[in-house]
N, C-alpha and C. Protein backbone atom coordinates (compact mmCIF):
# COMPACT_ATOMS: atom_id res chain seq x y z
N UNK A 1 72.11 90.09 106.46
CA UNK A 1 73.03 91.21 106.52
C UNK A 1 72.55 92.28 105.55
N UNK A 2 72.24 93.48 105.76
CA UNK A 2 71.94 94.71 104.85
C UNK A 2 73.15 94.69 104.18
N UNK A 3 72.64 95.15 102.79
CA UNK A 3 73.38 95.88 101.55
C UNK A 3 74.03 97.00 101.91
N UNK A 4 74.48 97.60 101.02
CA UNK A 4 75.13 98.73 101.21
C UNK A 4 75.61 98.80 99.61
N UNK A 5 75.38 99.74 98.80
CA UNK A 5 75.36 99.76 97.44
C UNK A 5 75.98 100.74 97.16
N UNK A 6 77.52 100.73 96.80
CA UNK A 6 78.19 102.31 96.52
C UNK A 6 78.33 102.51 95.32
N UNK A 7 78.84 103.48 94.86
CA UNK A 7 78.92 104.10 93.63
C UNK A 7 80.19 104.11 93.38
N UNK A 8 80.28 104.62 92.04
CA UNK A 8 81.89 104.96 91.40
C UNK A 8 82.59 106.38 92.23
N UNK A 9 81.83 107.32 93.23
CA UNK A 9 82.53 108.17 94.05
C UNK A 9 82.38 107.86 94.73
N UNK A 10 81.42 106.93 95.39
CA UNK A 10 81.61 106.21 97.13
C UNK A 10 83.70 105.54 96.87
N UNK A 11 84.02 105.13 95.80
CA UNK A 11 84.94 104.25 95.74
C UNK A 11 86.15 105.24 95.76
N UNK A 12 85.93 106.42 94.92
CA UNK A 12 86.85 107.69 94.43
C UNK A 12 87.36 108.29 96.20
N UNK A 13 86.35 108.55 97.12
CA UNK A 13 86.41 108.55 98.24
C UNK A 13 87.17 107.89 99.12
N UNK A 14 87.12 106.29 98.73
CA UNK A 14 87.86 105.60 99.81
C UNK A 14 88.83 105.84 99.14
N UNK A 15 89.47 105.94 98.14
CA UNK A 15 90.70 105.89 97.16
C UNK A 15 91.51 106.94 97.80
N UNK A 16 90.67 108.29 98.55
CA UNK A 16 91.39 109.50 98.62
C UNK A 16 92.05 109.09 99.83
N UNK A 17 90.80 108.10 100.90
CA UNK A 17 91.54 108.12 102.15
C UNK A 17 92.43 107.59 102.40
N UNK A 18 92.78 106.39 101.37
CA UNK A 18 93.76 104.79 101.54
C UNK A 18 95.25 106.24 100.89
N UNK A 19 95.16 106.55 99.97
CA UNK A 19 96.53 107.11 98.88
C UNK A 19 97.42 107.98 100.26
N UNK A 20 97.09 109.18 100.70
CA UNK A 20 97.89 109.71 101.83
C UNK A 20 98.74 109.11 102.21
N UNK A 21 97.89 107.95 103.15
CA UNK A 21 98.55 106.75 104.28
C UNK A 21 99.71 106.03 103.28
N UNK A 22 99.46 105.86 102.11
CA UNK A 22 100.29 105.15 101.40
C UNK A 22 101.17 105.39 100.69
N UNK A 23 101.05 106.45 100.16
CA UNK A 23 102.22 107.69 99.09
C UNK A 23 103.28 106.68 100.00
N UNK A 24 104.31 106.68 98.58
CA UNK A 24 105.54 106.38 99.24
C UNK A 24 106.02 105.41 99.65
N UNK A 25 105.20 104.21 100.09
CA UNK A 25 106.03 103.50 101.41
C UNK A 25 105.98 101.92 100.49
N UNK A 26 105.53 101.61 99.33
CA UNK A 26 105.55 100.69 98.47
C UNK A 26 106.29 100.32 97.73
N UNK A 27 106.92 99.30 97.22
CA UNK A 27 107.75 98.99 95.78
C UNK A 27 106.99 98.10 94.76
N UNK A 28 105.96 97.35 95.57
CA UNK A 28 105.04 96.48 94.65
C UNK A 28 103.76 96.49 95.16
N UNK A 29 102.20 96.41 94.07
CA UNK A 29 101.44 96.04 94.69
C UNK A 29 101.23 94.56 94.97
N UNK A 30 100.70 93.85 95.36
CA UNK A 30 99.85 91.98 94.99
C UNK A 30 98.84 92.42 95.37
N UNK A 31 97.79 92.25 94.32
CA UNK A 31 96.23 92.65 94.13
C UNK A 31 95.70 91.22 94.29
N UNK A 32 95.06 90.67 95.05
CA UNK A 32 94.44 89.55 95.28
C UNK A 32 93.23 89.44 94.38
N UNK A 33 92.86 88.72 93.73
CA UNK A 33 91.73 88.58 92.83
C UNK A 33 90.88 87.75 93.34
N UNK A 34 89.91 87.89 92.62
CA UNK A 34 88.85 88.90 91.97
C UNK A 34 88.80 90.27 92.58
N UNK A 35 88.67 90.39 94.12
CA UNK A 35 87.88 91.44 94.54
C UNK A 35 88.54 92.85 94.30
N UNK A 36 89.93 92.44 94.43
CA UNK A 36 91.02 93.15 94.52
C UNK A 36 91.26 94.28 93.33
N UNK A 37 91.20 93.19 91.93
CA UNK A 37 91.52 94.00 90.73
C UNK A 37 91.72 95.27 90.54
N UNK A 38 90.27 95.89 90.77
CA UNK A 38 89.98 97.53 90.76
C UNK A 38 89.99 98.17 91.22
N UNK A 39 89.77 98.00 92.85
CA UNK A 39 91.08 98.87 93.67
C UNK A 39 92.58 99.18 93.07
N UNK A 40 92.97 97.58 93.02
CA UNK A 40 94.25 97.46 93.42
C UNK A 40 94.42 98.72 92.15
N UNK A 41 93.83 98.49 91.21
CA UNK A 41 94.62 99.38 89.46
C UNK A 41 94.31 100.52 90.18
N UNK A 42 92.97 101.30 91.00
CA UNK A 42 92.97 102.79 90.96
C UNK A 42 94.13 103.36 91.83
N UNK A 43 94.69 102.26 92.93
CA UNK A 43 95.96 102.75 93.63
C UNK A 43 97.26 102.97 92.94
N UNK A 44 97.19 101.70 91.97
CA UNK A 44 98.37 101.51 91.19
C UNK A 44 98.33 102.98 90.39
N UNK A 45 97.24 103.08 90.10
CA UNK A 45 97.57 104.26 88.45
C UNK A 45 97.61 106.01 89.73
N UNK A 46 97.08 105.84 90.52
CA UNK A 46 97.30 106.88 91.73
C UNK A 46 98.58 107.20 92.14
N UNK A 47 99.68 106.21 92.26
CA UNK A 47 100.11 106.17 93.17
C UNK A 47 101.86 106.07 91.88
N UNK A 48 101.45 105.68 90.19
CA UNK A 48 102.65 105.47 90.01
C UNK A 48 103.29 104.22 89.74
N UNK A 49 102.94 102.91 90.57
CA UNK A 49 103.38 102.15 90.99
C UNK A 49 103.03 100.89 89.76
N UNK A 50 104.04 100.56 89.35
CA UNK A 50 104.12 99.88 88.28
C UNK A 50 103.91 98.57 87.75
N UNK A 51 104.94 98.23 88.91
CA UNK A 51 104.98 96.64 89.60
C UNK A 51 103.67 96.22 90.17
N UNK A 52 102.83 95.64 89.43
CA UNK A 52 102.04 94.67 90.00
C UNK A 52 101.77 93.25 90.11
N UNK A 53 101.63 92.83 90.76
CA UNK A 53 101.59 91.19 90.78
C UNK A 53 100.03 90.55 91.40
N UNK A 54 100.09 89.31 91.04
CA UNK A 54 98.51 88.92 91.15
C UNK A 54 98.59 87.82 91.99
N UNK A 55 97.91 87.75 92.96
CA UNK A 55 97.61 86.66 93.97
C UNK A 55 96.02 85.90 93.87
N UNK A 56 96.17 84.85 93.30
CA UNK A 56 94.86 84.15 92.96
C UNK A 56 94.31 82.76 94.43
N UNK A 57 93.89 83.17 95.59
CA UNK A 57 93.84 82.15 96.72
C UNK A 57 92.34 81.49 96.52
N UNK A 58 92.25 80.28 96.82
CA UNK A 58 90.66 79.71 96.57
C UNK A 58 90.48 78.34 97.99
N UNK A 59 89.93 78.45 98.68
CA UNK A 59 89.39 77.73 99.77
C UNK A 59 88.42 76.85 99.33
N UNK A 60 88.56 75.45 100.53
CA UNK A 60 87.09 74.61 100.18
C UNK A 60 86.24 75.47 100.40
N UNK A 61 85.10 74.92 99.92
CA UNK A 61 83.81 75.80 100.24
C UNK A 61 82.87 74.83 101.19
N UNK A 62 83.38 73.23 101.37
CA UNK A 62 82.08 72.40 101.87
C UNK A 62 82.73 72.98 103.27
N UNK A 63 81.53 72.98 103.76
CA UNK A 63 81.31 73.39 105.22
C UNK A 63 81.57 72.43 106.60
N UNK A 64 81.79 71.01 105.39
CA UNK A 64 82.62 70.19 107.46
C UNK A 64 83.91 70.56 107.05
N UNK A 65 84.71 71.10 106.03
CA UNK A 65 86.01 71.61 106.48
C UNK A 65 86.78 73.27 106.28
N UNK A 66 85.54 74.14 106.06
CA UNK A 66 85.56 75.61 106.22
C UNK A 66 86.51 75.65 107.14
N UNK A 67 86.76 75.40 108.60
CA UNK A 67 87.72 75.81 109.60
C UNK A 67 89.16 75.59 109.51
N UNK A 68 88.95 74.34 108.81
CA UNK A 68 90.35 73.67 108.96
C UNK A 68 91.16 73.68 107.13
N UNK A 69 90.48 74.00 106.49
CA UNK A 69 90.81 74.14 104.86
C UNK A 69 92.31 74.89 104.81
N UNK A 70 92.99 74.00 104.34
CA UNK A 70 94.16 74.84 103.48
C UNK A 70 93.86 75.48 102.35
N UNK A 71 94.57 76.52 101.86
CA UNK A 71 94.15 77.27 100.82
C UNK A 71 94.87 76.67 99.57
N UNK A 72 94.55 76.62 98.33
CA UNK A 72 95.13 76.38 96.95
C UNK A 72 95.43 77.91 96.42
N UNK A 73 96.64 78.24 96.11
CA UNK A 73 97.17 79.29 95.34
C UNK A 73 97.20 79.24 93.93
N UNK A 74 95.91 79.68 93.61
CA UNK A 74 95.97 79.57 92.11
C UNK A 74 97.05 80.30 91.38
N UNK A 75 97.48 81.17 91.69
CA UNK A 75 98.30 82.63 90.93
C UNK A 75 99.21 82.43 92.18
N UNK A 76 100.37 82.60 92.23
CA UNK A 76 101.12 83.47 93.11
C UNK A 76 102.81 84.04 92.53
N UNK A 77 103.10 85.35 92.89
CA UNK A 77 104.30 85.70 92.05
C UNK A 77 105.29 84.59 93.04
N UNK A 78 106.69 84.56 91.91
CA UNK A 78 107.29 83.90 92.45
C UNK A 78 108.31 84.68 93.70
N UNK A 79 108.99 84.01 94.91
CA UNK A 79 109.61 84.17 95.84
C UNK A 79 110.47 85.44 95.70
N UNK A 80 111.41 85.43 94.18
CA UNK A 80 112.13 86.14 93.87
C UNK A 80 111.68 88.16 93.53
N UNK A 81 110.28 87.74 93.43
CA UNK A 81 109.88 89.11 92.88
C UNK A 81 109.18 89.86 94.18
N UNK A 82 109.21 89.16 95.37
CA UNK A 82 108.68 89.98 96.36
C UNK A 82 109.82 89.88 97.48
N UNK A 83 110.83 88.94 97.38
CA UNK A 83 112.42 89.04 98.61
C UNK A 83 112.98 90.47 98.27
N UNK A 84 112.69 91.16 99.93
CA UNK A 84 114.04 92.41 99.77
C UNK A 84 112.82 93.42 99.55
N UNK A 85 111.40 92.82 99.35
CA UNK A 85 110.47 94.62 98.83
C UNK A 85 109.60 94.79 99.41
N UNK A 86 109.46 96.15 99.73
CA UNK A 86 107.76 96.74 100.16
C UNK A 86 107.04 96.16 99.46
N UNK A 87 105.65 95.23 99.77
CA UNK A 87 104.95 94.84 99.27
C UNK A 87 103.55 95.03 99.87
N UNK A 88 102.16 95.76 98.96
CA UNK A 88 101.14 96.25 99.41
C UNK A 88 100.12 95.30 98.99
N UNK A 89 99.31 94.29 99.73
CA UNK A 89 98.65 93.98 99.23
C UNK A 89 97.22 94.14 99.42
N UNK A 90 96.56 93.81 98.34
CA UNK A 90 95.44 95.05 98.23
C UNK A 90 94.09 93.70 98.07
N UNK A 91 93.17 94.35 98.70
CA UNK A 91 91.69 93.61 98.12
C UNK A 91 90.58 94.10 98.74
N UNK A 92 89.54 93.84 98.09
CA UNK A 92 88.50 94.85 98.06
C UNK A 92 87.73 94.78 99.98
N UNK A 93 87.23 93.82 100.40
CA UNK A 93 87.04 93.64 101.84
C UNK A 93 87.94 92.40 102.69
N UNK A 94 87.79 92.92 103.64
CA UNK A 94 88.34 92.38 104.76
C UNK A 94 87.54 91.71 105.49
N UNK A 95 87.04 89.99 105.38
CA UNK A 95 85.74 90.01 106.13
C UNK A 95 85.89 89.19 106.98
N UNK A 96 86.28 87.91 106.54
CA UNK A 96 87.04 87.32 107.65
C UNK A 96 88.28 86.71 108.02
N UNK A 97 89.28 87.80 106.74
CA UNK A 97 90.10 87.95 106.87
C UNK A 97 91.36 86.82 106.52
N UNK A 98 90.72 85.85 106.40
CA UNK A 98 91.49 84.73 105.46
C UNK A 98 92.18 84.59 104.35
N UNK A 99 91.97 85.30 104.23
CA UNK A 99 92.68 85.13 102.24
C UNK A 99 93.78 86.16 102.11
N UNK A 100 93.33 87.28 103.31
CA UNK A 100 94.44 88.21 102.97
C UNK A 100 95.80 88.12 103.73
N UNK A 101 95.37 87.24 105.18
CA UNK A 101 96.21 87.05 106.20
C UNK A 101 97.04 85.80 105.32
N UNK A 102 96.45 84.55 104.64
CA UNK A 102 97.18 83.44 104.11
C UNK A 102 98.22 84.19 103.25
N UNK A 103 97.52 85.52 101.82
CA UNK A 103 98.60 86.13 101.24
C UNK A 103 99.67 86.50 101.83
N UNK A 104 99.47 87.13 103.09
CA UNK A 104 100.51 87.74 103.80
C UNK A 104 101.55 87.23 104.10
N UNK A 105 101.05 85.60 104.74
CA UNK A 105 102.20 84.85 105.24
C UNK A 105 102.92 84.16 104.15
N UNK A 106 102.30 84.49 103.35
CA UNK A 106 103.56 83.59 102.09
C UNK A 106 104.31 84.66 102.02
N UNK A 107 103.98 86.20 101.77
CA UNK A 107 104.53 87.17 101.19
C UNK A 107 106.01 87.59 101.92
N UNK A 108 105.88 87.06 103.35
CA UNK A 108 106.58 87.00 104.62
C UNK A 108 107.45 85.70 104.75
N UNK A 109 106.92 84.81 104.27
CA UNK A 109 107.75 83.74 103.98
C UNK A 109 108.87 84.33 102.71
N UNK A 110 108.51 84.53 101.88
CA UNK A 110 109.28 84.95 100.93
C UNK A 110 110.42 86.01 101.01
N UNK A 111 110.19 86.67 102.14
CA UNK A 111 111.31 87.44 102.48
C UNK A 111 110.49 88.72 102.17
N UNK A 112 109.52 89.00 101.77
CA UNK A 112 108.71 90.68 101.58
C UNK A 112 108.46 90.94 102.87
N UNK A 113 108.23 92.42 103.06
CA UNK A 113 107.85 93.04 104.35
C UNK A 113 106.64 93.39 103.73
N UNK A 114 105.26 92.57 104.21
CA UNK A 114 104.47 92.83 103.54
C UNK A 114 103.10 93.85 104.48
N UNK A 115 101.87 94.77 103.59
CA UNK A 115 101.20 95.28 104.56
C UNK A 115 100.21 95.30 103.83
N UNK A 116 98.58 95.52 104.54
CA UNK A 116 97.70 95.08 103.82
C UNK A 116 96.84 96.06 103.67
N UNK A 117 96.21 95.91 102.71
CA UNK A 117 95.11 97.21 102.20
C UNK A 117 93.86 96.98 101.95
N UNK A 118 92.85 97.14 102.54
CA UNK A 118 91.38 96.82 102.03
C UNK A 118 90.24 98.40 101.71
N UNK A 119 89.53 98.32 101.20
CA UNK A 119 88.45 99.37 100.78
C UNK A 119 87.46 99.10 102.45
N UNK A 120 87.18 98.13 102.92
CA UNK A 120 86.48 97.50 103.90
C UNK A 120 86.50 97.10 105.10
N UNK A 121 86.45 97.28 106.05
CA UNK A 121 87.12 96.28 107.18
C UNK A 121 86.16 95.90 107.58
N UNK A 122 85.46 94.49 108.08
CA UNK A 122 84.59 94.21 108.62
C UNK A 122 85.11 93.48 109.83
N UNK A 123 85.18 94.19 111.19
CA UNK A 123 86.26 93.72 112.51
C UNK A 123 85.45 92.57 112.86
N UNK A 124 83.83 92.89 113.02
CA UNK A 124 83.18 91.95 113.94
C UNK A 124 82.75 90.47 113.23
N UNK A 125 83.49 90.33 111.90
CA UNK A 125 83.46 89.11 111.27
C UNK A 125 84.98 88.63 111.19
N UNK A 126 86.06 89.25 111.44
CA UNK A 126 87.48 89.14 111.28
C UNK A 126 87.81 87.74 112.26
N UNK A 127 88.34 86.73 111.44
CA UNK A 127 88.28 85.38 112.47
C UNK A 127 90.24 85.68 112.94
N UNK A 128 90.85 87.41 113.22
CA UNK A 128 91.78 87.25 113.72
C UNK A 128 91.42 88.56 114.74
N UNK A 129 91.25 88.38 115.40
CA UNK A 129 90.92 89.36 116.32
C UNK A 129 92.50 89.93 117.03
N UNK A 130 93.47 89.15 116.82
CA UNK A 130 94.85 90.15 117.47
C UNK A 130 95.53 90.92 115.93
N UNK A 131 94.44 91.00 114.75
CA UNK A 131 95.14 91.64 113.33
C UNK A 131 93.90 92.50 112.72
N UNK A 132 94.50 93.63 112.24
CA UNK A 132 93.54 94.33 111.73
C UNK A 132 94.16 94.77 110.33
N UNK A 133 93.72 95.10 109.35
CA UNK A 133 94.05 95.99 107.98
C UNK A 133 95.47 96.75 108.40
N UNK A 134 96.70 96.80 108.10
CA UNK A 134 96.86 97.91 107.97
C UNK A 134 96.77 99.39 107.01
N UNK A 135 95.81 99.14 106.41
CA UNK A 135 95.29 100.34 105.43
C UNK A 135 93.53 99.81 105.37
N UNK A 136 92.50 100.83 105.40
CA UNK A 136 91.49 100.67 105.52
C UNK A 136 90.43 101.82 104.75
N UNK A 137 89.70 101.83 104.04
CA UNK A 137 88.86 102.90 103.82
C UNK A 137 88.10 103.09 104.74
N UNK A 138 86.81 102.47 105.51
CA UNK A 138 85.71 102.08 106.09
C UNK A 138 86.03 101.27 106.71
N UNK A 139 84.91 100.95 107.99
CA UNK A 139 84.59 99.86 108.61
C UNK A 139 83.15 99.70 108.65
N UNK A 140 82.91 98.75 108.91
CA UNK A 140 81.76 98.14 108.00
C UNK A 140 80.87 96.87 108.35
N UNK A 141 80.00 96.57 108.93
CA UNK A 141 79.19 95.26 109.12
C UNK A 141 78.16 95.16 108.01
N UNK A 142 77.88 95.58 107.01
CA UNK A 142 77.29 95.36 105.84
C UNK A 142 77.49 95.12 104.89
N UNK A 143 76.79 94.18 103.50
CA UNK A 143 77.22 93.42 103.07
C UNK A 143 77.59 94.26 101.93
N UNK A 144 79.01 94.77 101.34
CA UNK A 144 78.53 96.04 100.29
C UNK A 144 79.08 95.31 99.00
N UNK A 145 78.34 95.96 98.15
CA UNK A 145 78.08 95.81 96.78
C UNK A 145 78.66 96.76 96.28
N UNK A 146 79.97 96.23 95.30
CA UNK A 146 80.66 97.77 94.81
C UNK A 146 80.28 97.69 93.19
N UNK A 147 80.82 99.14 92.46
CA UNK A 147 79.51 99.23 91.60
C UNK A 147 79.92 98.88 90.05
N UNK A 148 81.40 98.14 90.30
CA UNK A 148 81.66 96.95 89.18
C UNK A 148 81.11 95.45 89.07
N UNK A 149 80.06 95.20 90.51
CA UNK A 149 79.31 93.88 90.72
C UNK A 149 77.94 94.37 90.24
N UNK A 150 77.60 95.45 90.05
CA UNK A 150 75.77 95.46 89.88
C UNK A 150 75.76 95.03 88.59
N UNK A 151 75.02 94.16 88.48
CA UNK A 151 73.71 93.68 87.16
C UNK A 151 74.99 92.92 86.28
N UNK A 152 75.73 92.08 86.61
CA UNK A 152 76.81 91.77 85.90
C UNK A 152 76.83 90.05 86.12
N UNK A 153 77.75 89.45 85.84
CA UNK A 153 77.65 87.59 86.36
C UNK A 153 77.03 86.79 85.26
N UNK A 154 77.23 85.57 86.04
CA UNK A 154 77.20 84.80 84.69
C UNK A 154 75.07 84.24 84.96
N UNK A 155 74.71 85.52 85.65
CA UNK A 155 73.27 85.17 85.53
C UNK A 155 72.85 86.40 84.93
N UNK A 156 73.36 87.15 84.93
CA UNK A 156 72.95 88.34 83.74
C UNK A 156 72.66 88.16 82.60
N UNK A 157 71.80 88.95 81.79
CA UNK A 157 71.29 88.57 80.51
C UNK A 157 72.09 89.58 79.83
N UNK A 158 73.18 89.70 78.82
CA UNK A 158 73.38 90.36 78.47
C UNK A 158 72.67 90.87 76.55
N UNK A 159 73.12 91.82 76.93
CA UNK A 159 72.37 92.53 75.49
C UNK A 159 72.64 92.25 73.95
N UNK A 160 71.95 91.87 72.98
CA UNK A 160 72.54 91.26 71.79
C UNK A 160 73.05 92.35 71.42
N UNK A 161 74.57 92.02 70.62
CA UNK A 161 75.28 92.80 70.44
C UNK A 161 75.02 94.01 68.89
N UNK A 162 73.67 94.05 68.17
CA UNK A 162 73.16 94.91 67.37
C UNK A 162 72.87 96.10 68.48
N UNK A 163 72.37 95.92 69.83
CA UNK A 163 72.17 97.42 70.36
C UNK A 163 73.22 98.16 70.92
N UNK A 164 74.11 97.44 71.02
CA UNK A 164 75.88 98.47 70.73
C UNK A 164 76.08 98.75 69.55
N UNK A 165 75.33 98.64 68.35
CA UNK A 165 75.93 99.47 67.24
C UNK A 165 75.05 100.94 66.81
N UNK A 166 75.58 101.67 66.04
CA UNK A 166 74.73 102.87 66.08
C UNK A 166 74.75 103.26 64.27
């Protein structure tokens, strides 16, 4: 799958297109983590919106039960803080769509009217083909790299901390 390597205004960009569609129609975000984080804050601090809550979802990863895996909710707000509210939840791509659709249905279980937000949509990997984003920057079949992931991880070498001093 090709890269696709954006910048801090490739991101400022999608930010402009997602905020319009969205002004207004929220009472909470749930920022799904990791990917989510930094979106979710540039909407939050855009938009006002105060209330945030964190959705932490993690799947098997072995591959004889990828299809059939229930998800473990590491993080999830409780029932009470999303019954009765607009709830936006936010994460960085949409790829195959699992993690955001599982958030959803709890969020829906819980009594939230919930709607979803990605920087990404990747349709032709989406394993729900009758659901799409409802909030989207892009669509997208490439693998993108946003520009809080470059040169970072726990394989990075980071710098001894004498060349941050001056």
């Amino acid at each position: 799958m090709e890269k696709e390597f954006l910048t801090w205004q490739d991101v400022d960009m999608l930010a402009d297109v997602l905020l319009p569609q969205i002004a207004g129609q929220f009472d909470v975000l749930l920022i799904i983590t990791r990917g989510g984080i930094i979106p979710g804050g540039i909407l939050a601090e855009a938009l006002d919106i105060r209330d945030v809550l964190i959705a932490a979802v993690e799947f098997p990863r072995s591959p004889d039960i990828v299809e059939l895996a229930w998800p473990t909710f590491l993080q999830f707000p409780s029932d009470a803080l999303l019954r009765g509210r607009r709830v936006l939840i936010v994460d960085d791509v949409w790829d195959s769509g699992r993690t955001i659709n599982t958030v959803r249905g709890r969020v829906e279980a819980a009594g939230g009217q919930a709607a979803t937000c990605v920087l990404h949509y990747k349709p032709a990997r989406s394993r729900f083909p009758d659901r799409t984003p409802d909030f989207y920057g892009a669509v997208t079949d490439r693998w993108i790299v946003y520009p809080w992931e470059v040169d970072r991880g726990p394989n990075f070498a980071t710098p001894a901390p004498e060349l941050f001093l001056s």
